[in-house]
PDB file of N, CA and C in Angstrom:
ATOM      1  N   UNK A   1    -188.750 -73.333  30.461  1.00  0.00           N
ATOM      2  CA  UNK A   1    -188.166 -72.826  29.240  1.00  0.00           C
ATOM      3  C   UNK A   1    -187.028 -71.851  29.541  1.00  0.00           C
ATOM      4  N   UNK A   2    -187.165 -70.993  30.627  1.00  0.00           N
ATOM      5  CA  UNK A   2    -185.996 -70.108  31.143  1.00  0.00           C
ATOM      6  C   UNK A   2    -185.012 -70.643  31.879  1.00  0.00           C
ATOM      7  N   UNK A   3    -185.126 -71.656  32.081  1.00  0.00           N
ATOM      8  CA  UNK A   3    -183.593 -72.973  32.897  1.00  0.00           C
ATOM      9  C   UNK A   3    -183.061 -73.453  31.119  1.00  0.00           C
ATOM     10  N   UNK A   4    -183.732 -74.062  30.228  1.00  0.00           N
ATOM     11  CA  UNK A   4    -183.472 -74.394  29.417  1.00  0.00           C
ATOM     12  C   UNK A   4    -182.450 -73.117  28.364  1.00  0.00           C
ATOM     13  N   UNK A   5    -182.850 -72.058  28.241  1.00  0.00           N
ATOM     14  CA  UNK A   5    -182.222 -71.144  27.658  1.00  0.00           C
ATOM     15  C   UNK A   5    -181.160 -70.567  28.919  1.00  0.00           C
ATOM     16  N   UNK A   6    -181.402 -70.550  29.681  1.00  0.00           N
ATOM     17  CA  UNK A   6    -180.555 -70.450  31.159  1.00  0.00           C
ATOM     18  C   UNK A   6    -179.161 -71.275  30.682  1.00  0.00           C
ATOM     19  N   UNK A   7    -179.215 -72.473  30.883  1.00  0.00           N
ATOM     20  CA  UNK A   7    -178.692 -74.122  30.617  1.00  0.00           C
ATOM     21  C   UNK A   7    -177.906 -73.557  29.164  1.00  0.00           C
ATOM     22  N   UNK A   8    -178.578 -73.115  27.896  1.00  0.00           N
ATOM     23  CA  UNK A   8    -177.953 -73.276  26.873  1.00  0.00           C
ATOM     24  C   UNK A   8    -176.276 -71.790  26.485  1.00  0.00           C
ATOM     25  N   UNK A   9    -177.012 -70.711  27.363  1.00  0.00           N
ATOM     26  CA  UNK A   9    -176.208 -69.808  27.818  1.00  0.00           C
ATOM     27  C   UNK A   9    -175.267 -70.211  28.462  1.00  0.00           C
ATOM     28  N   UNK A  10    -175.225 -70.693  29.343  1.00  0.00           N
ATOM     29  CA  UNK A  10    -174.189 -71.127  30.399  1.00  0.00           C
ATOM     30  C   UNK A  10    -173.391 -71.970  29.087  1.00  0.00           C
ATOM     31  N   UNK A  11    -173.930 -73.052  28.386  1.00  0.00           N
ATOM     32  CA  UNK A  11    -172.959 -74.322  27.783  1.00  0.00           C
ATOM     33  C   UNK A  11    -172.317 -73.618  26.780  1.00  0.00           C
ATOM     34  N   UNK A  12    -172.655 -72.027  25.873  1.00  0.00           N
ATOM     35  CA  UNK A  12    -172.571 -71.534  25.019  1.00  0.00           C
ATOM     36  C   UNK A  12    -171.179 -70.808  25.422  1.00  0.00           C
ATOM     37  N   UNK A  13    -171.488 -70.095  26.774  1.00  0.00           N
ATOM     38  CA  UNK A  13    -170.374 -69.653  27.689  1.00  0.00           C
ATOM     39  C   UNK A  13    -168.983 -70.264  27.620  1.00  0.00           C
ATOM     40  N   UNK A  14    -169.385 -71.377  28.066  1.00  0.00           N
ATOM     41  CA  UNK A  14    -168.256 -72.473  28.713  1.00  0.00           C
ATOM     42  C   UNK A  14    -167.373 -72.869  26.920  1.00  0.00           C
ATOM     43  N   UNK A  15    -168.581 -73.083  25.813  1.00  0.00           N
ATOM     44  CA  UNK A  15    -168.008 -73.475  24.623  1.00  0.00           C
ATOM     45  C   UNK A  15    -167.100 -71.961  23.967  1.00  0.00           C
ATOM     46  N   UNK A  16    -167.476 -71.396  24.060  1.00  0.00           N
ATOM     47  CA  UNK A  16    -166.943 -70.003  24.036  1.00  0.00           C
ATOM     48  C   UNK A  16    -165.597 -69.589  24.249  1.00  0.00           C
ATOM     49  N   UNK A  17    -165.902 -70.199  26.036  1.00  0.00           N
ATOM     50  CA  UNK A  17    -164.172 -69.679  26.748  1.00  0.00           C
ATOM     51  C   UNK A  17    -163.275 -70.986  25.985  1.00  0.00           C
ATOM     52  N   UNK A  18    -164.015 -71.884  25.861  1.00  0.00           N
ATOM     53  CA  UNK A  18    -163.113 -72.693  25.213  1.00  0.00           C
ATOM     54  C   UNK A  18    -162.470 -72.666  24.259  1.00  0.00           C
ATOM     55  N   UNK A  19    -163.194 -72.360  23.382  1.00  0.00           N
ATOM     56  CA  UNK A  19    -162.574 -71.549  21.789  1.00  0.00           C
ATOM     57  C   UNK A  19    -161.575 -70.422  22.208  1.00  0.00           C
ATOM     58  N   UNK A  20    -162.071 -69.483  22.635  1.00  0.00           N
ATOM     59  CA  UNK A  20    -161.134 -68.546  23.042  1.00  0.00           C
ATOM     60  C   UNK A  20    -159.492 -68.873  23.480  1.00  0.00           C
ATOM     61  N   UNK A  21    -159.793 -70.079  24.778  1.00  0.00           N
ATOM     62  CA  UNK A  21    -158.521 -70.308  25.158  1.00  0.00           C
ATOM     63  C   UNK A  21    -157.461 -70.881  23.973  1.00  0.00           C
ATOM     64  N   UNK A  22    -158.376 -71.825  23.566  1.00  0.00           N
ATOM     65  CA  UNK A  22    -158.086 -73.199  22.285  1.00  0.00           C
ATOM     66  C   UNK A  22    -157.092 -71.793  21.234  1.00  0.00           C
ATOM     67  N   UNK A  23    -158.117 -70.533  20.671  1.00  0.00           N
ATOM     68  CA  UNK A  23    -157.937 -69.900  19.933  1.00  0.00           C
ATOM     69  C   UNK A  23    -156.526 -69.105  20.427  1.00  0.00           C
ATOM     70  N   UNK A  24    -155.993 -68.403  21.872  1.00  0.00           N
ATOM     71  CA  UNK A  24    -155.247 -68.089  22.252  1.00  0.00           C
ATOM     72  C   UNK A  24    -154.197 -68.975  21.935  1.00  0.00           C
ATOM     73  N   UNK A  25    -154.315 -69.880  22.410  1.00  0.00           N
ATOM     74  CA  UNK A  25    -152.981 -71.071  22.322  1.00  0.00           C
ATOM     75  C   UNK A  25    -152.726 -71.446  20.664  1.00  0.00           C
ATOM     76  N   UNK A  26    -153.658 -71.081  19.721  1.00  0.00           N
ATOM     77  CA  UNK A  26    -152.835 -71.064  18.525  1.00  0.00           C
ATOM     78  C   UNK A  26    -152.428 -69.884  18.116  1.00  0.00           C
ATOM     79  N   UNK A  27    -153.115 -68.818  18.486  1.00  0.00           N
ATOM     80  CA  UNK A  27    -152.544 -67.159  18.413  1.00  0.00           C
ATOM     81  C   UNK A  27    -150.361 -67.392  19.098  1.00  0.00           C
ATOM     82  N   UNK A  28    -150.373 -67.768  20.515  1.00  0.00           N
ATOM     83  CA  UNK A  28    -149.426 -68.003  20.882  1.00  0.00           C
ATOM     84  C   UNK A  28    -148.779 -68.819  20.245  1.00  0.00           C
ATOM     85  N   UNK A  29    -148.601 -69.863  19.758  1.00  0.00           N
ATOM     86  CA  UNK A  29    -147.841 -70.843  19.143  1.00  0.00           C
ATOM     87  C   UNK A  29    -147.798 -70.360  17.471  1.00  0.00           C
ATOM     88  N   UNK A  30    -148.296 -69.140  16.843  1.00  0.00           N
ATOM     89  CA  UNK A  30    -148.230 -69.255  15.654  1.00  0.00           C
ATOM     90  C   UNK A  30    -147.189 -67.792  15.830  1.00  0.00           C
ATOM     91  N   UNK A  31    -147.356 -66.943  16.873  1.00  0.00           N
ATOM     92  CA  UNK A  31    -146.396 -66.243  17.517  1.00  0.00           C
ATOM     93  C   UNK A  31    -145.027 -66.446  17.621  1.00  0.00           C
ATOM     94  N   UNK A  32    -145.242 -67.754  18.207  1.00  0.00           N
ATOM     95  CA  UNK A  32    -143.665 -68.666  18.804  1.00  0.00           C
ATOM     96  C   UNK A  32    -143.084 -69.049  17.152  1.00  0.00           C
ATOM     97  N   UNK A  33    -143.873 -69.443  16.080  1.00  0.00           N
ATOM     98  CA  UNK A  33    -143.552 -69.556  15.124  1.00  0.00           C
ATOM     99  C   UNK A  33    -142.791 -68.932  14.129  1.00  0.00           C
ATOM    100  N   UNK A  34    -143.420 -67.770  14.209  1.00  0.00           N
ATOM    101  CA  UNK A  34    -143.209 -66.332  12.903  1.00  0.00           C
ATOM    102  C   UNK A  34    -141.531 -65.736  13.686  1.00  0.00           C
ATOM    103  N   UNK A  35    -141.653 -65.966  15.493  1.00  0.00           N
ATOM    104  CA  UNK A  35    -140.377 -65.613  15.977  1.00  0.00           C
ATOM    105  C   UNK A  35    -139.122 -66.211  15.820  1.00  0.00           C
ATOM    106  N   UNK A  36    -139.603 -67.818  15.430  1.00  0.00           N
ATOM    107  CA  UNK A  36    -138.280 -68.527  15.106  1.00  0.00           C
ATOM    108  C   UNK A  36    -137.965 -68.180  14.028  1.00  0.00           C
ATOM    109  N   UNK A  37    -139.300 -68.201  13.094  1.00  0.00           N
ATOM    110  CA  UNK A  37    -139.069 -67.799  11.584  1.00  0.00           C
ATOM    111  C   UNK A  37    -138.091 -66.928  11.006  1.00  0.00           C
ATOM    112  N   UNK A  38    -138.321 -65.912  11.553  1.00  0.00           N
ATOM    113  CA  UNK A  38    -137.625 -64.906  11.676  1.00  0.00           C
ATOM    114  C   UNK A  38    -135.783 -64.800  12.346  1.00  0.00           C
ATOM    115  N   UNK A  39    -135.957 -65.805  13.773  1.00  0.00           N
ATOM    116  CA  UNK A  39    -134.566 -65.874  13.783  1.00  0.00           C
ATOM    117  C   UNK A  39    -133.489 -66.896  12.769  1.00  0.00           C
ATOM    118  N   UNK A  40    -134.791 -67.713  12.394  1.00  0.00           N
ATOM    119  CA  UNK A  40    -134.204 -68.493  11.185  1.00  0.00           C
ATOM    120  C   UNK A  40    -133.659 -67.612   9.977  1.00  0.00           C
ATOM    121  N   UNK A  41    -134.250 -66.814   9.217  1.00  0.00           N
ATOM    122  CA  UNK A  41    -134.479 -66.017   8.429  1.00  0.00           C
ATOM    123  C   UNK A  41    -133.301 -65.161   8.731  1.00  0.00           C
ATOM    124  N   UNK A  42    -132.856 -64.679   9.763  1.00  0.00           N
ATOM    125  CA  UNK A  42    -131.232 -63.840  10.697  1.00  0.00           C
ATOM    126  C   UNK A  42    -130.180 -64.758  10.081  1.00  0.00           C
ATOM    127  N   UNK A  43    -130.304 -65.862  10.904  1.00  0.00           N
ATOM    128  CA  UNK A  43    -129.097 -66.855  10.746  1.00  0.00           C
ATOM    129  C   UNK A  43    -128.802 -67.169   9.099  1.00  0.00           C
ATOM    130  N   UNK A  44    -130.157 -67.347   8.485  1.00  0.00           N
ATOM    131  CA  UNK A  44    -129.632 -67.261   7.170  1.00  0.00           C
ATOM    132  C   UNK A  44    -129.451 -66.585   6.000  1.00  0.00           C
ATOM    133  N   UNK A  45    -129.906 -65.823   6.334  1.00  0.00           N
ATOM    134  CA  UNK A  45    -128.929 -64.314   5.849  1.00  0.00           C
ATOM    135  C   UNK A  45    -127.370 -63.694   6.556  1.00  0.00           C
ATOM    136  N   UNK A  46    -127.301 -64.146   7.960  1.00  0.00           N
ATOM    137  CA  UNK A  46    -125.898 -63.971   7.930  1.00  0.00           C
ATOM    138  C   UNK A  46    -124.980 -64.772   7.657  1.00  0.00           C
ATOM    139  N   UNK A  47    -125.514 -66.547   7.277  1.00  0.00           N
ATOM    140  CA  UNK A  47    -124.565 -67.231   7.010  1.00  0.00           C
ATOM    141  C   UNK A  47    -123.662 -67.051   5.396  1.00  0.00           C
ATOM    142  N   UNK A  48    -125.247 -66.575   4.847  1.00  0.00           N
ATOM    143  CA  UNK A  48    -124.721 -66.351   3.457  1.00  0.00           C
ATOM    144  C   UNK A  48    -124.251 -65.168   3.222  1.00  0.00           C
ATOM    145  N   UNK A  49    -124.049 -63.791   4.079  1.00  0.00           N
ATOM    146  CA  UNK A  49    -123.251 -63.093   3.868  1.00  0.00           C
ATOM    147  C   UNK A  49    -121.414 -63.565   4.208  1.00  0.00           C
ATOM    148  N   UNK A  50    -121.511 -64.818   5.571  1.00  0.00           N
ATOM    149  CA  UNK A  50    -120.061 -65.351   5.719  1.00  0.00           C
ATOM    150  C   UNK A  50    -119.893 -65.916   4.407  1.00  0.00           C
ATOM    151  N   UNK A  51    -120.437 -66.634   3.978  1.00  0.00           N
ATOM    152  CA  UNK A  51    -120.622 -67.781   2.575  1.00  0.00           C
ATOM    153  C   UNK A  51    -119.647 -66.979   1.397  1.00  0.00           C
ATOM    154  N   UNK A  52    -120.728 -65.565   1.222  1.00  0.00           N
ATOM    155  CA  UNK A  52    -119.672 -64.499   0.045  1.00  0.00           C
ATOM    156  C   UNK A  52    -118.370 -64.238   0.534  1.00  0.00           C
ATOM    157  N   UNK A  53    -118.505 -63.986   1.898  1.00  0.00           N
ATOM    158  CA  UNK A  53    -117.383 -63.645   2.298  1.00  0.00           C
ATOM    159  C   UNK A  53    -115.828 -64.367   2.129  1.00  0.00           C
ATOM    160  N   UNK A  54    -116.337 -65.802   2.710  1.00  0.00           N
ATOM    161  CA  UNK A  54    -115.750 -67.154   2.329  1.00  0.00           C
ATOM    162  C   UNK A  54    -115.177 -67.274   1.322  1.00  0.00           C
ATOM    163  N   UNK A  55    -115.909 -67.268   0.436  1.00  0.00           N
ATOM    164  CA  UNK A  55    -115.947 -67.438  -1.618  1.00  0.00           C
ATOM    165  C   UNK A  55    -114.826 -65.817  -1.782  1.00  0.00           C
ATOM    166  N   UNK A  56    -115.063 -65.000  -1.634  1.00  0.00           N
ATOM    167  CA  UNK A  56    -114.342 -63.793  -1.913  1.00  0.00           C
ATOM    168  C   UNK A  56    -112.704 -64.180  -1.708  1.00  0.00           C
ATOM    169  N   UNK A  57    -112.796 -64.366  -0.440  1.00  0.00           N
ATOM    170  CA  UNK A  57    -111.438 -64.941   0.212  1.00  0.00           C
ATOM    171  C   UNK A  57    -110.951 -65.835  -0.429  1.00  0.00           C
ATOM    172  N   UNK A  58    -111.455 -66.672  -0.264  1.00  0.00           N
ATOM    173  CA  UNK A  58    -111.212 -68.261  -1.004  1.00  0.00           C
ATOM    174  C   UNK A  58    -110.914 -67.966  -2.831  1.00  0.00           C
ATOM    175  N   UNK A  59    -111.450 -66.841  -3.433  1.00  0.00           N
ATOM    176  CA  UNK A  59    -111.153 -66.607  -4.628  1.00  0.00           C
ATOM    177  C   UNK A  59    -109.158 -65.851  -4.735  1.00  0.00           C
ATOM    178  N   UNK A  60    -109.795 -65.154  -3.952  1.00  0.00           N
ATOM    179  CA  UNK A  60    -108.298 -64.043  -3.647  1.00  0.00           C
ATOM    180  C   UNK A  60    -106.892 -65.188  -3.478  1.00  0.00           C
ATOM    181  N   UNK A  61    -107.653 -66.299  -2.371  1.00  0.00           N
ATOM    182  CA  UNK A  61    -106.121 -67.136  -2.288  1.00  0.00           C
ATOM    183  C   UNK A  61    -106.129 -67.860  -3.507  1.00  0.00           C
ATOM    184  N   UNK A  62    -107.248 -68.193  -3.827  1.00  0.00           N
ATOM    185  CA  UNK A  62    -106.548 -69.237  -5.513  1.00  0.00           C
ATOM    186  C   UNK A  62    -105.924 -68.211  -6.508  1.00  0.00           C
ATOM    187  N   UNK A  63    -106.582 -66.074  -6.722  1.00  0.00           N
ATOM    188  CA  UNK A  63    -105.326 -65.977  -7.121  1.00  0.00           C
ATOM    189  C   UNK A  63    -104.288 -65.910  -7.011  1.00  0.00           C
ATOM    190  N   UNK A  64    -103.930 -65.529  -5.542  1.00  0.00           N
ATOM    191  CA  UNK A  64    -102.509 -65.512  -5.194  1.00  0.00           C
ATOM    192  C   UNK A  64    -102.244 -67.137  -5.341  1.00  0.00           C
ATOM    193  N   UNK A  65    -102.460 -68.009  -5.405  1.00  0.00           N
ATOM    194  CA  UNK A  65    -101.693 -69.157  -5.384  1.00  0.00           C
ATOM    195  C   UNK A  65    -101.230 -68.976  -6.939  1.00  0.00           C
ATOM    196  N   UNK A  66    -102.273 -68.897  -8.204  1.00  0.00           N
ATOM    197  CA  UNK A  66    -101.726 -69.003  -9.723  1.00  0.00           C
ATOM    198  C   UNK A  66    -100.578 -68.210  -9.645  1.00  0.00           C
ATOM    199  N   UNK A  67    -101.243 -66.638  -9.027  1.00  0.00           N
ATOM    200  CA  UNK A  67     -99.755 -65.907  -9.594  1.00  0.00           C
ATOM    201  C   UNK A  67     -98.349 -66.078  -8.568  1.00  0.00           C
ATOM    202  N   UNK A  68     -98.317 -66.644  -7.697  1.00  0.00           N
ATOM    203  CA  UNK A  68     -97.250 -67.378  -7.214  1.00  0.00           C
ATOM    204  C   UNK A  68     -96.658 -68.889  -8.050  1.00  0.00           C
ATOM    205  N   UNK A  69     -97.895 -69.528  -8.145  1.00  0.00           N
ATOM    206  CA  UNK A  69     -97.083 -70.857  -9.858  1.00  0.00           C
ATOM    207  C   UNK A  69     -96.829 -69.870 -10.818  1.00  0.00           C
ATOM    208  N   UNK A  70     -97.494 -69.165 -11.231  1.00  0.00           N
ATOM    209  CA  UNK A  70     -96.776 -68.081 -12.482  1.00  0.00           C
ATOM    210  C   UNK A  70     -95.457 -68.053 -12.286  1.00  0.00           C
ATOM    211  N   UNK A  71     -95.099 -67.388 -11.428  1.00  0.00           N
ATOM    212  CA  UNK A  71     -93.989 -66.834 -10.645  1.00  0.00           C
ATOM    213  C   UNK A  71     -92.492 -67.703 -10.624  1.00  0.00           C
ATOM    214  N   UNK A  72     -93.213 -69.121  -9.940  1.00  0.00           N
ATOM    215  CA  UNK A  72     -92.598 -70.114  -9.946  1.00  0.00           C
ATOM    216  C   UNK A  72     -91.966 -70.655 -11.228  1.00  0.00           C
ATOM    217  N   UNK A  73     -92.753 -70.377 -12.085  1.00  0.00           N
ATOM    218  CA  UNK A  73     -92.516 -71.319 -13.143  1.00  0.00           C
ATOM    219  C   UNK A  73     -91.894 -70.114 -13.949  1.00  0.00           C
ATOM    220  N   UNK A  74     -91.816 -69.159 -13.691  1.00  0.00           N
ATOM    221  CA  UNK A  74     -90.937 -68.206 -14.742  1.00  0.00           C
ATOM    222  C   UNK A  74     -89.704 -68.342 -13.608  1.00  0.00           C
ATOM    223  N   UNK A  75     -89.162 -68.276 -12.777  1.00  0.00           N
ATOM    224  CA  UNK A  75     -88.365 -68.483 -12.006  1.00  0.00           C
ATOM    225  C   UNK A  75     -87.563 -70.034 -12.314  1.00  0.00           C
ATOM    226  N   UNK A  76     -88.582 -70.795 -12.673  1.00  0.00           N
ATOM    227  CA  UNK A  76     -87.873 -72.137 -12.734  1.00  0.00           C
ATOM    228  C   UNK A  76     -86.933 -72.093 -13.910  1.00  0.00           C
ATOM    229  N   UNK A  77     -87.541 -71.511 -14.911  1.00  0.00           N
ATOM    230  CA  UNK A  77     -87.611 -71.382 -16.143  1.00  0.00           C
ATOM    231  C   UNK A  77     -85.778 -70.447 -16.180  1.00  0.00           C
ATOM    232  N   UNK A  78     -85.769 -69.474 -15.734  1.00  0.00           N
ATOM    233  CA  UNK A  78     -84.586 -68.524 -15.399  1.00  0.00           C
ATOM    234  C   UNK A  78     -83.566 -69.290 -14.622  1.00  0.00           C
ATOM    235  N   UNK A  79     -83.826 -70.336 -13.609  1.00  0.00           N
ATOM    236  CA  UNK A  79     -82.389 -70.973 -13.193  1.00  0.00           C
ATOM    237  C   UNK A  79     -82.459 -72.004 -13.932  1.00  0.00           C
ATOM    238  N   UNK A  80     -83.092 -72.630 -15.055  1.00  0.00           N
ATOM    239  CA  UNK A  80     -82.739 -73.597 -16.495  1.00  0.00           C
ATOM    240  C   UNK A  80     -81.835 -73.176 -16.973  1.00  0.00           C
ATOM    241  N   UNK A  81     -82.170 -71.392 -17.823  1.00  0.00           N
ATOM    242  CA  UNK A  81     -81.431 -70.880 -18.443  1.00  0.00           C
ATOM    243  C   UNK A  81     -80.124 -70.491 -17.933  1.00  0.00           C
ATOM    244  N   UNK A  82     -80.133 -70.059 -16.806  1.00  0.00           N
ATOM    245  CA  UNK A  82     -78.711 -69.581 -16.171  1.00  0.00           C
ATOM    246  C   UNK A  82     -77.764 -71.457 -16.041  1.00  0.00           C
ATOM    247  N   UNK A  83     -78.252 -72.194 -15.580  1.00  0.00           N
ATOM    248  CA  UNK A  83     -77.708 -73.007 -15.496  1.00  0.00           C
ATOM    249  C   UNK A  83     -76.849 -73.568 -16.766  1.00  0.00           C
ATOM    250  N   UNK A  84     -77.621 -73.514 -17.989  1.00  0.00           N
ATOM    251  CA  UNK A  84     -77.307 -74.074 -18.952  1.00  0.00           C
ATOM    252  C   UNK A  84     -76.531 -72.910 -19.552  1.00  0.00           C
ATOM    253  N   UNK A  85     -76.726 -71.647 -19.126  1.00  0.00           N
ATOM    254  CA  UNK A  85     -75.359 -70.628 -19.396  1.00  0.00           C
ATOM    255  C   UNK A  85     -74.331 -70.871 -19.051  1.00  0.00           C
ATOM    256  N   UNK A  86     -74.298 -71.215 -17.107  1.00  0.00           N
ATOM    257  CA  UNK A  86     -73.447 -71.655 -16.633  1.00  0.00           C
ATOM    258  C   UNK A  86     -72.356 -72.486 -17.231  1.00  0.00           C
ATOM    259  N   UNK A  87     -73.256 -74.014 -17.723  1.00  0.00           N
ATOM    260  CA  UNK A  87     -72.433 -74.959 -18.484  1.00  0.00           C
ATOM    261  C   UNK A  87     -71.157 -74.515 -19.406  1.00  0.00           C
ATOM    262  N   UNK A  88     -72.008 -73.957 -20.275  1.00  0.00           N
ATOM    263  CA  UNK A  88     -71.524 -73.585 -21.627  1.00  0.00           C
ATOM    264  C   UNK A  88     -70.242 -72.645 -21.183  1.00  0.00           C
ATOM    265  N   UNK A  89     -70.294 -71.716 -20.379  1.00  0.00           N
ATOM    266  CA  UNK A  89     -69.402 -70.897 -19.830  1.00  0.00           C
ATOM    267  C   UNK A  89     -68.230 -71.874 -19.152  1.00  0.00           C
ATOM    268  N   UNK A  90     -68.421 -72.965 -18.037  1.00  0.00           N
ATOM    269  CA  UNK A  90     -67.803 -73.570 -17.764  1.00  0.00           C
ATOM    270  C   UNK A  90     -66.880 -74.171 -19.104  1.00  0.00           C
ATOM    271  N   UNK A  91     -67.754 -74.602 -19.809  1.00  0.00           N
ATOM    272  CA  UNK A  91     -66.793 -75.691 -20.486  1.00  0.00           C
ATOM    273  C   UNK A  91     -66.052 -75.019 -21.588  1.00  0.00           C
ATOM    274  N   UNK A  92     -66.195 -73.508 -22.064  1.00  0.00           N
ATOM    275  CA  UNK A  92     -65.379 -72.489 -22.578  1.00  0.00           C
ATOM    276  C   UNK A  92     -64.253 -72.081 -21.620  1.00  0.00           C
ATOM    277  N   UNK A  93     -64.631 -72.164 -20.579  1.00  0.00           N
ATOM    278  CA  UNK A  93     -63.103 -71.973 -19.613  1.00  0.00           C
ATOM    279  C   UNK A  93     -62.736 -73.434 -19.748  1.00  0.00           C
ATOM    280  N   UNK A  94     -63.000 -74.072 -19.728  1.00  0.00           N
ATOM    281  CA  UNK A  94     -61.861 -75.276 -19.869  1.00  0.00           C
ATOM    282  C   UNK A  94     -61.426 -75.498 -20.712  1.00  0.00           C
ATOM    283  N   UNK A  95     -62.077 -75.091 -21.888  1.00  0.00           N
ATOM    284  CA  UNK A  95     -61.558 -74.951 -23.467  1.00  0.00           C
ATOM    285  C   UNK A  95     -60.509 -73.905 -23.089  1.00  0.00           C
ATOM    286  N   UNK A  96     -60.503 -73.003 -22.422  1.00  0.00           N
ATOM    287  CA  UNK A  96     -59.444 -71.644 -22.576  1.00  0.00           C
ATOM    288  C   UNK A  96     -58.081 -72.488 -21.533  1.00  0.00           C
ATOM    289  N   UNK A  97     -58.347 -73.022 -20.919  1.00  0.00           N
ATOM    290  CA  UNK A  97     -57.244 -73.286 -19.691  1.00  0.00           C
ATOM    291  C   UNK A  97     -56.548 -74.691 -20.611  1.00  0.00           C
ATOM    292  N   UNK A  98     -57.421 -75.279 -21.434  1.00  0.00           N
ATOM    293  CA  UNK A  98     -56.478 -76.213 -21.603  1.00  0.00           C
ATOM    294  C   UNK A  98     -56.195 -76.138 -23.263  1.00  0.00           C
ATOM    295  N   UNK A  99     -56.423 -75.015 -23.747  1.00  0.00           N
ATOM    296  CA  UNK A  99     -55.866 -74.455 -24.377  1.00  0.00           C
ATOM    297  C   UNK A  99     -54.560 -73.593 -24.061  1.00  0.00           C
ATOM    298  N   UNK A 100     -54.812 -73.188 -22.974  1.00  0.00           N
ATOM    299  CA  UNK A 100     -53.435 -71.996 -22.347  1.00  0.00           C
ATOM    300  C   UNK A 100     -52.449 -73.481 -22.107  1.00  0.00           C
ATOM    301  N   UNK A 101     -52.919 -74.606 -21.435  1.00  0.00           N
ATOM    302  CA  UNK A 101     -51.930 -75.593 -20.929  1.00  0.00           C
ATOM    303  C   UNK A 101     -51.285 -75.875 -21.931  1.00  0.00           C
ATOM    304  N   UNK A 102     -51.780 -76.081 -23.164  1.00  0.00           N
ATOM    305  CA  UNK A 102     -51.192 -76.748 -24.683  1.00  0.00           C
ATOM    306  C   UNK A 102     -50.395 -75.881 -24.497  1.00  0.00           C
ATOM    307  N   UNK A 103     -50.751 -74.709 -24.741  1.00  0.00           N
ATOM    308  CA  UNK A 103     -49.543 -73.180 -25.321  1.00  0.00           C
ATOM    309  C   UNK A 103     -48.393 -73.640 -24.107  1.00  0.00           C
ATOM    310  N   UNK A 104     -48.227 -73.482 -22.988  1.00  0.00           N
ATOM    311  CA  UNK A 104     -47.606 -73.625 -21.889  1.00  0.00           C
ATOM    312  C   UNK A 104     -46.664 -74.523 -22.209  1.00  0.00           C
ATOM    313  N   UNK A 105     -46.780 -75.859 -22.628  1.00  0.00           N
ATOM    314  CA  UNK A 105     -46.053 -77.006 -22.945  1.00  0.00           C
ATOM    315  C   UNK A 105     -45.016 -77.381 -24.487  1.00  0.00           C
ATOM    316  N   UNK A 106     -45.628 -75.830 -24.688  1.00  0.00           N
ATOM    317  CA  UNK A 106     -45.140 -75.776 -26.287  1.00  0.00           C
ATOM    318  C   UNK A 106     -43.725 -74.966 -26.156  1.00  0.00           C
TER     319      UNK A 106
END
C-alpha cells in the first residue's frame, strides 16, 4: 500500500511539473502577446497622430490652392477688363488720328 501511494506521488509529481511547465509556456506566450499588443497599440496611435497630421496639411494645401483660384480668377477677370479698356482706347485713337488725317487734308 506504501509503493502504491509511493507510485501515485511520484505520477502526481511528474503530472504537476507538467502543468507547471505546460502552464509557464502559456504564462510566456500570453506575455509575448500583451507585448506585441502593446507595440501594436504604439504604431497605432502614432500612425493616426501622422494621419491628423496628414489631413491638417492636406487641408491647409486645398486652402491655399482655392485662395490661389480665387486669386486667379479675380486676376483673370482684371486682364478681361483692361484688355477690353485697351480696345476701346485703341480704337478712340484711331478715331482721333483719322480724324486729325481728315482735318490735315482739308
Amino acid at each position: 500500500e506504501l509503493s502504491e501511494l509511493t507510485a501515485q506521488i511520484t505520477a502526481l509529481r511528474q503530472q504537476n511539473a507538467k502543468l507547471q511547465e505546460s502552464q509557464k509556456g502559456s504564462a510566456d506566450a500570453l506575455a509575448k502577446k500583451g507585448t506585441e499588443l502593446s507595440e501594436l497599440t504604439a504604431q497605432i496611435t502614432a500612425l493616426r497622430q501622422q494621419n491628423a497630421k496628414l489631413q491638417e496639411s492636406q487641408k491647409g494645401s486645398a486652402d491655399a490652392l482655392v485662395k490661389k483660384g480665387t486669386e486667379l480668377s479675380e486676376l483673370t477677370a482684371q486682364i478681361t477688363a483692361l484688355r477690353q479698356q485697351n480696345a476701346k482706347l485703341q480704337e478712340s485713337q484711331k478715331g482721333s488720328a483719322d480724324a486729325l488725317a481728315k482735318k490735315g487734308t482739308e
